[in-house]
Protein backbone atom coordinates (compact mmCIF):
# COMPACT_ATOMS: atom_id res chain seq x y z
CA UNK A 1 0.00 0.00 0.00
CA UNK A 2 1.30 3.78 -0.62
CA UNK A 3 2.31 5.71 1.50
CA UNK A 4 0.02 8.99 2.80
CA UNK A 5 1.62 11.42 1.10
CA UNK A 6 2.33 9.18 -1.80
CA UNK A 7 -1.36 8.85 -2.37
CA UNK A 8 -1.88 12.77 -1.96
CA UNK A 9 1.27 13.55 -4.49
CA UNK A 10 -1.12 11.29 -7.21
CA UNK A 11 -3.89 13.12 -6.88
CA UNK A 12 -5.30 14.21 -10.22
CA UNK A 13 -7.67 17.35 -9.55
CA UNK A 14 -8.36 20.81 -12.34
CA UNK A 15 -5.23 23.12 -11.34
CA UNK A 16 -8.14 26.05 -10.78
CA UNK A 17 -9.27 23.72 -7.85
CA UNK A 18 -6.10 23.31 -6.55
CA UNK A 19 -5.34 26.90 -7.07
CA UNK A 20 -8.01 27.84 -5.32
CA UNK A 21 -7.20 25.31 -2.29
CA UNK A 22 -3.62 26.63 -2.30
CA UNK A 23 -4.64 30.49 -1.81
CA UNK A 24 -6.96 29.04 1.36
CA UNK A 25 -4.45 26.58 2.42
CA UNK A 26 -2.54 29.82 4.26
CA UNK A 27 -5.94 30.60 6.11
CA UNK A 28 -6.27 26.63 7.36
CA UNK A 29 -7.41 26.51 10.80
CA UNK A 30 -7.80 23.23 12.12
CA UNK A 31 -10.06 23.27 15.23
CA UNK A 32 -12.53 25.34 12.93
CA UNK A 33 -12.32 24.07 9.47
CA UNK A 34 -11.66 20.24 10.11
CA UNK A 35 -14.47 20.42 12.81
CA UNK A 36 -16.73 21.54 9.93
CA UNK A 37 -16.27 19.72 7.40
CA UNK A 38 -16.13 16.00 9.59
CA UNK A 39 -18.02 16.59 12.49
CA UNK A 40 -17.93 17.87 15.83
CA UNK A 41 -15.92 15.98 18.63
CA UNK A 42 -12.49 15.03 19.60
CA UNK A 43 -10.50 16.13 16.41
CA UNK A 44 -8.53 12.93 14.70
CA UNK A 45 -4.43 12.97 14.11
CA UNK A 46 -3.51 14.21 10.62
CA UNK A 47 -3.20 10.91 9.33
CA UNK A 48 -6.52 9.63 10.30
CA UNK A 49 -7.92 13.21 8.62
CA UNK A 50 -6.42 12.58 5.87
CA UNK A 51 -7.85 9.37 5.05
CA UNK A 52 -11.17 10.50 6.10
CA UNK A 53 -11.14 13.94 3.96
CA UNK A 54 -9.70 11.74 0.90
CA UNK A 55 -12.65 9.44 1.55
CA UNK A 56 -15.23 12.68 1.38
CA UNK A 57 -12.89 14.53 -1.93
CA UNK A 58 -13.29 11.66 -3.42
CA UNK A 59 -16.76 11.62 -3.54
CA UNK A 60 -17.10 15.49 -4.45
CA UNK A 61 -14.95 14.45 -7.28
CA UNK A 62 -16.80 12.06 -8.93
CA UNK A 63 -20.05 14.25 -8.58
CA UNK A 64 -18.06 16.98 -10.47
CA UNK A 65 -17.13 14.35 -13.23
CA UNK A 66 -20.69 13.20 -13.25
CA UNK A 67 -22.03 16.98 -13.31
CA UNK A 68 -24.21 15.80 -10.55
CA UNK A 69 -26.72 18.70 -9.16
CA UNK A 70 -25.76 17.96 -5.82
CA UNK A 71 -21.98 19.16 -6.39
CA UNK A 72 -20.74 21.92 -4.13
CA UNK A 73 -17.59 23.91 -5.70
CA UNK A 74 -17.39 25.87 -2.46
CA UNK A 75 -17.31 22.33 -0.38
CA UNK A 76 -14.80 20.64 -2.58
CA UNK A 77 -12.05 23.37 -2.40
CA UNK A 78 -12.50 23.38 1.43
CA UNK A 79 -11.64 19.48 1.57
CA UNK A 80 -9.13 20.39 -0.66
CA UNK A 81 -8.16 23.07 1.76
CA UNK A 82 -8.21 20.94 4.98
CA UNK A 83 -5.98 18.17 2.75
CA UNK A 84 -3.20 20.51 2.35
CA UNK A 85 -3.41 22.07 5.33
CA UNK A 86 -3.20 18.61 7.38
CA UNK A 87 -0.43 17.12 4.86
CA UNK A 88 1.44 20.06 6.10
CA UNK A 89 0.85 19.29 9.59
CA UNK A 90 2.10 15.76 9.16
CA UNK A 91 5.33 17.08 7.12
CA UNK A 92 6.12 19.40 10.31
CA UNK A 93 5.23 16.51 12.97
CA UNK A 94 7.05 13.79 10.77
CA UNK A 95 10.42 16.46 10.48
CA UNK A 96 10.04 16.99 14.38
CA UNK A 97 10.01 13.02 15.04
CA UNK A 98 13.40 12.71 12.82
CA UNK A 99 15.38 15.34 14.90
């Protein structure tokens, strides 16, 4: 199996979405966004939010390939947001655990 941020580096998305996620990506707050977009409660380690937002872009991204009516733009770039913005999280906390 890959490795997290193998399977994040293959991600395939429109560069204007991942434009767009990048520009919001410096505004990531984690106790308010992740909270948001998975539920309230005890927030999960990066890892484990990873996996769960990939589970939830995933499924905004095959309603945008589908043109499905129930596709939110404005949802998908915030997953997108909270991706990056944990992946960077687990960079710094993986660098931390090597020194």
């Amino acid at each position: 199996m890959q490795d997290l941020m193998s399977m994040l580096n293959a991600l395939r998305r429109p560069q204007l979405l991942i434009r767009a996620a990048r520009f919001g990506v410096q505004d990531y707050r984690r106790d308010r966004h992740l909270q948001r977009l998975l539920g309230y409660g005890a927030l999960p380690r990066p890892a484990a939010a990873i996996m769960r937002l990939m589970e939830v872009e995933r499924t905004l991204n095959d309603q945008r390939r589908e043109d499905d009516a129930g596709y939110s733009l404005t949802r998908h770039v915030d997953v997108l947001i909270a991706m990056m913005g944990e992946a960077q999280l687990l960079r710094a906390s993986q660098c931390q655990s090597v020194t």
